[in-house]
Protein backbone atom coordinates (compact mmCIF):
# COMPACT_ATOMS: atom_id res chain seq x y z
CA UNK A 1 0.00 0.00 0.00
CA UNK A 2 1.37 3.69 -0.63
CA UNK A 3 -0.86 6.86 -0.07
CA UNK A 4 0.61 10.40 0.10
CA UNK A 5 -0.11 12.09 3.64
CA UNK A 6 0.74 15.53 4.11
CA UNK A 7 1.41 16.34 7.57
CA UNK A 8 1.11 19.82 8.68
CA UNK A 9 2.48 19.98 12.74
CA UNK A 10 4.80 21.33 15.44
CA UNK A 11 8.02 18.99 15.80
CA UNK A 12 8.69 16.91 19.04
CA UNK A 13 12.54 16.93 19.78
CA UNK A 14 11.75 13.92 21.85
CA UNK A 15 10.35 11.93 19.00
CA UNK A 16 6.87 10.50 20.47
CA UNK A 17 4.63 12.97 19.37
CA UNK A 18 4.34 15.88 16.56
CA UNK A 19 5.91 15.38 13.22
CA UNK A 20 8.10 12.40 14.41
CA UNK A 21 5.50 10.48 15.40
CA UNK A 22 3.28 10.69 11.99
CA UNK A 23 6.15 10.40 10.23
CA UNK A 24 6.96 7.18 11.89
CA UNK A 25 3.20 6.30 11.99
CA UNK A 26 2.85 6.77 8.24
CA UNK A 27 5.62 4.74 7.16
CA UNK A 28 4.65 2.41 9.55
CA UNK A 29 1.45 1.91 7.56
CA UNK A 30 3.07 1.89 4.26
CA UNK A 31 2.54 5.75 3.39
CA UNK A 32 4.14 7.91 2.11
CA UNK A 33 4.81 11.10 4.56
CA UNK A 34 5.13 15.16 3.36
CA UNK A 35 5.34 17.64 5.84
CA UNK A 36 4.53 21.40 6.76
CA UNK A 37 6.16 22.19 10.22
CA UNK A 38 4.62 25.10 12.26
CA UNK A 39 6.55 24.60 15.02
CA UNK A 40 9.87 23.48 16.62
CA UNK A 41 9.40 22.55 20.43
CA UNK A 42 12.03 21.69 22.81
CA UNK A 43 10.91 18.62 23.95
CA UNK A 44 10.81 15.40 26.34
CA UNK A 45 8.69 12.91 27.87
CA UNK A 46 7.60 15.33 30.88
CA UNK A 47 7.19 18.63 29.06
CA UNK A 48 7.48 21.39 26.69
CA UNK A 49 10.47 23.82 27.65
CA UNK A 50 10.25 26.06 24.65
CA UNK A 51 8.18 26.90 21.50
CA UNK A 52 10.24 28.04 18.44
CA UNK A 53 8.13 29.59 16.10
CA UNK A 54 7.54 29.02 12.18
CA UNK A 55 7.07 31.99 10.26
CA UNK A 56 3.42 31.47 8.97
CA UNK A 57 4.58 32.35 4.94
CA UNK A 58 6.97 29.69 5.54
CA UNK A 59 4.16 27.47 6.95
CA UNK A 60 1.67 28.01 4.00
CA UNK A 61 4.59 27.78 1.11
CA UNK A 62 5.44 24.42 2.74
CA UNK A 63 1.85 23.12 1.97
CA UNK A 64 1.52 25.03 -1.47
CA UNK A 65 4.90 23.65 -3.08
CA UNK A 66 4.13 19.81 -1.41
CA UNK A 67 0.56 19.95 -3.09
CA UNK A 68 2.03 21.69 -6.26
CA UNK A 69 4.60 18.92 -6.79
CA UNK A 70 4.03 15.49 -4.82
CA UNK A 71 0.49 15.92 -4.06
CA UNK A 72 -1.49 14.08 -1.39
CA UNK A 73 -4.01 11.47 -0.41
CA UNK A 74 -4.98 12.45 2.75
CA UNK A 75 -3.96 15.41 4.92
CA UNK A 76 -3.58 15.62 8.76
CA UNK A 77 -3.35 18.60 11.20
CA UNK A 78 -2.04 19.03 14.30
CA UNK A 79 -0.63 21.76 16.29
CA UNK A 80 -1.76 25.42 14.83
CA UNK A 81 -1.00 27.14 17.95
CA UNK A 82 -1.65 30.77 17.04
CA UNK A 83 -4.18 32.55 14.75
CA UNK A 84 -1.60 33.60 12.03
CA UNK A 85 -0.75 29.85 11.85
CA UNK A 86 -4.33 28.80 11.48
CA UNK A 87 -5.07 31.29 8.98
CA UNK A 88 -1.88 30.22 7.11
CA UNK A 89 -2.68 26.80 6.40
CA UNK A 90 -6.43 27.82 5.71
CA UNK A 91 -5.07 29.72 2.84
CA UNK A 92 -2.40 27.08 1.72
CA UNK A 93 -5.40 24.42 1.55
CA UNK A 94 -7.26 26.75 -0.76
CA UNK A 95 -6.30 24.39 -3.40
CA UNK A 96 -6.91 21.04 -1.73
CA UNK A 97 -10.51 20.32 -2.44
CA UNK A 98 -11.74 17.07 -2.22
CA UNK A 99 -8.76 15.51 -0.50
CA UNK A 100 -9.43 13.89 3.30
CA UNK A 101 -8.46 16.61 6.37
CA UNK A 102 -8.23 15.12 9.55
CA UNK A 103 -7.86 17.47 11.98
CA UNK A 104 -6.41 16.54 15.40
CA UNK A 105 -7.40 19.82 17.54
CA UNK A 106 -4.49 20.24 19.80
CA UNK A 107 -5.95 22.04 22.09
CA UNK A 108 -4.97 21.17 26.11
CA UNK A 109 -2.25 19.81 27.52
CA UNK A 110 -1.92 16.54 29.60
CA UNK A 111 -1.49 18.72 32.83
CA UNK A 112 -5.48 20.17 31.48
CA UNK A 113 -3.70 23.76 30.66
CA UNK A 114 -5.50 25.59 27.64
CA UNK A 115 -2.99 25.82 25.36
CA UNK A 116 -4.74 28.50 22.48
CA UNK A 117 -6.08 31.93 23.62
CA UNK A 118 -9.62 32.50 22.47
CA UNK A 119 -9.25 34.11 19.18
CA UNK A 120 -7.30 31.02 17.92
CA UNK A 121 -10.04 28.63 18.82
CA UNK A 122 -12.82 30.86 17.47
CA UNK A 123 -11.16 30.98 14.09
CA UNK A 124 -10.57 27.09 14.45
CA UNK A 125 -14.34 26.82 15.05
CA UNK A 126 -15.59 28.80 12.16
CA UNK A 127 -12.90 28.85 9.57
CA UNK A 128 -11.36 25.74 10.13
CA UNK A 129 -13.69 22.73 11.12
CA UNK A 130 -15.30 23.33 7.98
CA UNK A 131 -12.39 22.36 5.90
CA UNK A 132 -12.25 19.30 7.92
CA UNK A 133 -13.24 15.54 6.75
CA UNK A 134 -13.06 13.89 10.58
CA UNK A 135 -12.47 15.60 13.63
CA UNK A 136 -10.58 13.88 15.97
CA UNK A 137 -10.74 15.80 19.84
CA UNK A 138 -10.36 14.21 23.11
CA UNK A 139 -12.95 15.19 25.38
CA UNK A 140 -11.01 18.37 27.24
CA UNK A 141 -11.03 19.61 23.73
CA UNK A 142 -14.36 18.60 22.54
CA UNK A 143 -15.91 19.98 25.61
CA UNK A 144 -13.87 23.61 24.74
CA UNK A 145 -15.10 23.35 21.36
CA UNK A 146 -18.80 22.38 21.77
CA UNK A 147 -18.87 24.52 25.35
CA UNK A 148 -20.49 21.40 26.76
CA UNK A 149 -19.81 18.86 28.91
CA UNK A 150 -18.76 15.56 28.31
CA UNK A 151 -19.94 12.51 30.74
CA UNK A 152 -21.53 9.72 29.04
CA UNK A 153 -21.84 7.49 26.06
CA UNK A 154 -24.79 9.60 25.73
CA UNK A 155 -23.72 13.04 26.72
CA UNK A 156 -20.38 12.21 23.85
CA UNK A 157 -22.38 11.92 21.06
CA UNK A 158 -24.90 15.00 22.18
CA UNK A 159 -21.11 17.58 22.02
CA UNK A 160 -20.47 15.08 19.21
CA UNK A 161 -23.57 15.91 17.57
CA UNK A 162 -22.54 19.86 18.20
CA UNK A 163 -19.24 20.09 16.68
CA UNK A 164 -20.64 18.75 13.74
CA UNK A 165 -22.98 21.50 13.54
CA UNK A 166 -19.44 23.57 13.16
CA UNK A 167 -19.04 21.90 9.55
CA UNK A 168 -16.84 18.35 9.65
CA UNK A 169 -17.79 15.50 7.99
CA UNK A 170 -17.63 13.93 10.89
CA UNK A 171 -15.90 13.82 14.52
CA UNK A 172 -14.29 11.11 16.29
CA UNK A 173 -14.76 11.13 19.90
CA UNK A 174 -11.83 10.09 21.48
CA UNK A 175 -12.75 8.22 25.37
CA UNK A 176 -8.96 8.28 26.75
CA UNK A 177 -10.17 10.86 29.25
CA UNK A 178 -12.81 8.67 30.74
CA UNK A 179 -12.54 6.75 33.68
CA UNK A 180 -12.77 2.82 33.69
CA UNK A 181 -11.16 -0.49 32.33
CA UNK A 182 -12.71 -0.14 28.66
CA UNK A 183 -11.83 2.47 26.18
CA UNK A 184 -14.40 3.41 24.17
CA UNK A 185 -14.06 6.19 21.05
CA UNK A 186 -17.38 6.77 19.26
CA UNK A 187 -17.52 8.18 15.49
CA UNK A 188 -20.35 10.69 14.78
CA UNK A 189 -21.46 11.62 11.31
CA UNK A 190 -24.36 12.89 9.81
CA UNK A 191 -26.13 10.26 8.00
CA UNK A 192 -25.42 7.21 10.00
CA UNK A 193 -26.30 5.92 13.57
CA UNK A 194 -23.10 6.24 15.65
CA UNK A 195 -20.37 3.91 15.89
CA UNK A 196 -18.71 2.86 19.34
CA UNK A 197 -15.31 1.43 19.19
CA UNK A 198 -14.31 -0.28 22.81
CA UNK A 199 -11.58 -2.52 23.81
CA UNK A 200 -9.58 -2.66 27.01
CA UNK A 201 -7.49 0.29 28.07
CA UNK A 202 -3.75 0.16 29.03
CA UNK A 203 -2.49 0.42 32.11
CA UNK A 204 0.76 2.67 31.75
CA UNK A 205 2.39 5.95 31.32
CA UNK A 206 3.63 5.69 27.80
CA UNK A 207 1.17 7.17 26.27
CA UNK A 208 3.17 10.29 24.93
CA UNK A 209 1.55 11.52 21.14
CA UNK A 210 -1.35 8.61 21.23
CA UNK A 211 -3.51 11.43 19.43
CA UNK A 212 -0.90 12.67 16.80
CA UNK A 213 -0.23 8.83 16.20
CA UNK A 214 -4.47 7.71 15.82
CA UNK A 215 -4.84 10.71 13.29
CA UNK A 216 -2.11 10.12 11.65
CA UNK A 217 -2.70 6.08 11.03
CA UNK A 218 -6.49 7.81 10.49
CA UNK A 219 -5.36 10.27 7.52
CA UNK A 220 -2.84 7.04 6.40
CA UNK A 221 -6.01 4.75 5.80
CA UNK A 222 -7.57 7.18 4.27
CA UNK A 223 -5.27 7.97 2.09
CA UNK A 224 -5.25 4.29 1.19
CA UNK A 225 -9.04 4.13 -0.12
CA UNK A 226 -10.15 3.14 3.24
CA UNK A 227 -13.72 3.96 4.39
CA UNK A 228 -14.09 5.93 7.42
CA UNK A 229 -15.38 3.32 10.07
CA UNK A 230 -12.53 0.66 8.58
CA UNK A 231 -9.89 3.55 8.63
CA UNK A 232 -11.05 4.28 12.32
CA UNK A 233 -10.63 0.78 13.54
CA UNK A 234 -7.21 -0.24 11.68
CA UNK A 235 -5.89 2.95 13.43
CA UNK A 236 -7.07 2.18 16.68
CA UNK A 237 -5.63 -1.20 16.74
CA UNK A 238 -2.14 0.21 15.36
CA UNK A 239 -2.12 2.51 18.42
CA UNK A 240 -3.17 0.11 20.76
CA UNK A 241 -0.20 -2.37 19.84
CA UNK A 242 2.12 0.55 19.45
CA UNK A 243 1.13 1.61 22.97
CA UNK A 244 1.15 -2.29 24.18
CA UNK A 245 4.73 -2.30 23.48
CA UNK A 246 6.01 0.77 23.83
CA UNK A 247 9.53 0.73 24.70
CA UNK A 248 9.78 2.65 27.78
CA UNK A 249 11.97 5.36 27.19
CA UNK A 250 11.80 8.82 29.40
CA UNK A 251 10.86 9.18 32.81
CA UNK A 252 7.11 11.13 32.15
CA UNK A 253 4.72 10.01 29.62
CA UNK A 254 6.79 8.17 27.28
CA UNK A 255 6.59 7.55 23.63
CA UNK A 256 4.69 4.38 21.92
CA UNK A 257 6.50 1.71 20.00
CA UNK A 258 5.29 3.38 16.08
CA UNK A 259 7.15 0.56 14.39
CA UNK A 260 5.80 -2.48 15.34
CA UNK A 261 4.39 -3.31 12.46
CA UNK A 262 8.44 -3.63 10.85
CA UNK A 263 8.66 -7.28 11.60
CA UNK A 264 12.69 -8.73 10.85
């Protein structure tokens, strides 16, 4: 399988999460990855130290000359921490009609910190989630979003249900944040009932760029002809064995073992 993924993120000097880790996740998968880096971060397992930025022209010529030449199957967003960044790769996209966006909406850290002032997420609301073939939030995010709580199977599709009201295809409801021994994500759309996806959760702390990774191995599928539901659950069980045998590394949240599928 091939599939060209453009990936347009902040870079993790530690390697689990950002750019490293949907480069990794990508390949992993058999894809093909292109990137558009917004950000450099200094980077480990327990935090960010410092944020280097990306000029945004350099940002949106990054996507326009990938597009231009290579091209893509699928492209995947992740951090577009300021409103110049945002409006940036709004207007390199201008020419990217008709090919997949997932959008991963990083949005709060691990500690539960906001990590956009309100401008940024209003113009991610209304500009932005309308570009946007799935959605994929956790539920601190969702519930910024939506400006609803999350509780409940119930109560997840209902700000589910809302965000789609912003303009995405669809929106996949990530369940990390919830409490118990089963993880369950559930994918809302418009014209179909929604779909729960559950299996057990994880015990451990290496857990470091599971949502950069699941959009990533999302927009990969994707790229690959895969329908949304099947391109849901192949992700999901590439993160889950990824995050089964992660390797350890760092003494916070470490990173997830992205090449497990490379068998020798």
């Amino acid at each position: 399988m091939t599939g060209r993924v453009l990936i347009i993120a902040g870079s993790d000097s530690g390697g689990g999460a950002g750019i490293q880790a949907d480069l990794k996740t990508v390949t992993a998968l058999g894809g093909y990855g292109a990137t558009a880096i917004t950000a450099l971060t200094v980077q480990d397992t327990k935090d960010v130290h410092a944020i280097h930025e990306v000029p945004p022209a350099i940002v949106r010529q990054q996507i326009e000359v990938v597009l231009a030449d290579i091209g893509a199957d699928a492209i995947k967003t992740g951090m577009l921490h300021r409103i110049e960044v945002v409006e940036a790769v709004i207007a390199g996209l201008a020419g990217a009609e008709g090919i997949p966006l997932v959008v991963d909406p990083v949005m709060v850290a691990k500690g539960g910190a906001t990590l956009l002032d309100p401008d940024t997420i209003e113009i991610l609301r209304t500009k932005f989630l309308p570009l946007a073939t799935v959605l994929t939030p956790n539920l601190p995010e969702a519930a910024l979003l939506a400006g609803m709580e999350v509780g409940d199977d119930a109560a997840t599709i209902a700000v589910g249900r809302r965000l789609l009201d912003y303009g995405p295809q669809a929106v996949l409801m990530k369940g990390g944040h919830r409490d118990g021994p089963e993880l369950r994500d559930i994918l809302v759309t418009r014209e179909a009932e929604p779909l729960v996806f559950a299996g057990p959760r994880i015990d451990t702390r290496h857990t470091h760029g599971t949502g950069c990774t699941l959009a990533s191995a999302i927009a990969t599928r994707l790229a690959q002809g895969a329908a949304m539901g099947e391109a849901v659950e192949d992700a999901r069980e590439y993160v889950f064995e990824a995050i089964r045998t992660a390797p350890g590394y760092g003494a916070g949240h470490g990173p997830l073992n992205h090449g497990h599928t490379v068998r020798r």
